[in-house]
Protein backbone atom coordinates (compact mmCIF):
# COMPACT_ATOMS: atom_id res chain seq x y z
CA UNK A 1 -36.42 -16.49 -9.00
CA UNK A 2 -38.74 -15.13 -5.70
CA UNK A 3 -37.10 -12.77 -4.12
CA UNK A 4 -37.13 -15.23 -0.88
CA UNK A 5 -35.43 -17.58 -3.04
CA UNK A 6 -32.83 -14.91 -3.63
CA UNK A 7 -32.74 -13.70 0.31
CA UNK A 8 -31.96 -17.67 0.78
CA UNK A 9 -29.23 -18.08 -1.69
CA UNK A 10 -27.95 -14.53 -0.68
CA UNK A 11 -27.74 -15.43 3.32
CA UNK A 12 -26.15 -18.62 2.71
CA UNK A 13 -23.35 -17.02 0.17
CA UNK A 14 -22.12 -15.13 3.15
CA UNK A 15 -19.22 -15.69 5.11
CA UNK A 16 -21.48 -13.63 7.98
CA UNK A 17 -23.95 -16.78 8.05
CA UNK A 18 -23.82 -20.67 8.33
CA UNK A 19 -27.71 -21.42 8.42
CA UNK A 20 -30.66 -19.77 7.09
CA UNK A 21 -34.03 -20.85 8.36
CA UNK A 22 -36.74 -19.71 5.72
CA UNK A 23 -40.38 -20.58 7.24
CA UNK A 24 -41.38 -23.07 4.41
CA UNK A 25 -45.32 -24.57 4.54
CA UNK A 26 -45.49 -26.98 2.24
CA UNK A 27 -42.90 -29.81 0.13
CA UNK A 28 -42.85 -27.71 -2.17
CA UNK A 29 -41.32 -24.92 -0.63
CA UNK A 30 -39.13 -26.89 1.06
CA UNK A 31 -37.81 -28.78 -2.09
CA UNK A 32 -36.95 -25.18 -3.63
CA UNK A 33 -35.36 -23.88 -0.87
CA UNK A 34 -32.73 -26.99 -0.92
CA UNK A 35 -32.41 -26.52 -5.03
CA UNK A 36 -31.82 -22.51 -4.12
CA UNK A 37 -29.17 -23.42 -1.74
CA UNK A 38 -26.99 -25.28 -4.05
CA UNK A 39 -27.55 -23.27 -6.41
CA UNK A 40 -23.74 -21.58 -6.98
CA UNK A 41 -23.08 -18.09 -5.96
CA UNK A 42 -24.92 -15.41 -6.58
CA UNK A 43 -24.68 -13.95 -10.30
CA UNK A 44 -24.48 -10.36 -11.67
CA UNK A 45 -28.22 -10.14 -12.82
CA UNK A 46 -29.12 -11.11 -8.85
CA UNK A 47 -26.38 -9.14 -7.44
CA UNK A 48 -27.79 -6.07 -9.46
CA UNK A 49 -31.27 -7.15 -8.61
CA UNK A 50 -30.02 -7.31 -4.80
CA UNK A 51 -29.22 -3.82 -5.56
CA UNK A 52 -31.96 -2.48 -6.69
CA UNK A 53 -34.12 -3.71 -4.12
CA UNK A 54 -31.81 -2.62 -1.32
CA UNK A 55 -31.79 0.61 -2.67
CA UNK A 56 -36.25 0.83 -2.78
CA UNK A 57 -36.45 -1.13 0.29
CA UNK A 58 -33.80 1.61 2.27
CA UNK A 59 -35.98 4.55 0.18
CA UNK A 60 -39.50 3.23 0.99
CA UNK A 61 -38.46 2.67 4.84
CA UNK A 62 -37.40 6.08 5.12
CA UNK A 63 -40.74 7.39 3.97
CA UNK A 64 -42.11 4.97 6.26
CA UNK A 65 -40.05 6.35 9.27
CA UNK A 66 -39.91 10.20 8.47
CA UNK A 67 -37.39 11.59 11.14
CA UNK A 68 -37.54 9.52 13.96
CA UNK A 69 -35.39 6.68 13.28
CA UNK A 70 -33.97 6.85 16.94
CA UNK A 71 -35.13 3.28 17.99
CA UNK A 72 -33.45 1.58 14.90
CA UNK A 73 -29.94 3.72 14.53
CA UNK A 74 -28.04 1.06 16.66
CA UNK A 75 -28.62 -1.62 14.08
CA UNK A 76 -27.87 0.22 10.99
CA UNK A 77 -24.93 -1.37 9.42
């Protein structure tokens, strides 16, 4: 599974969100996006896949920012 296909199916298996609204350029993308949707809740491979990428993705923006991180503080969760 793309990890887009994983953000989708994540988004949507939250009780924080009711719509997702993935930019999708062809019927292709479109058809997989509705498949990815229904596709049952998330399962412990993804979850720890979710995990692992949260975890770079937090790293790898910390590099990116240094020490001044005073713009985005107010919308860390």
């Amino acid at each position: 599974m793309r990890r887009g296909n994983l953000a989708v199916k994540y988004l949507l298996s939250s009780t924080m969100f009711s719509t997702v609204l993935p930019a999708m350029n062809s019927v292709e993308e479109v058809l997989e996006n509705c498949r990815v949707s229904g596709d049952g809740p998330i399962t412990e491979d993804e979850e720890r896949f979710l995990a692992i990428y949260r975890e770079e993705s937090e790293r790898a923006f910390q590099e990116l920012l240094g020490g001044n991180d005073y713009w985005i503080t107010p919308w860390k969760g």
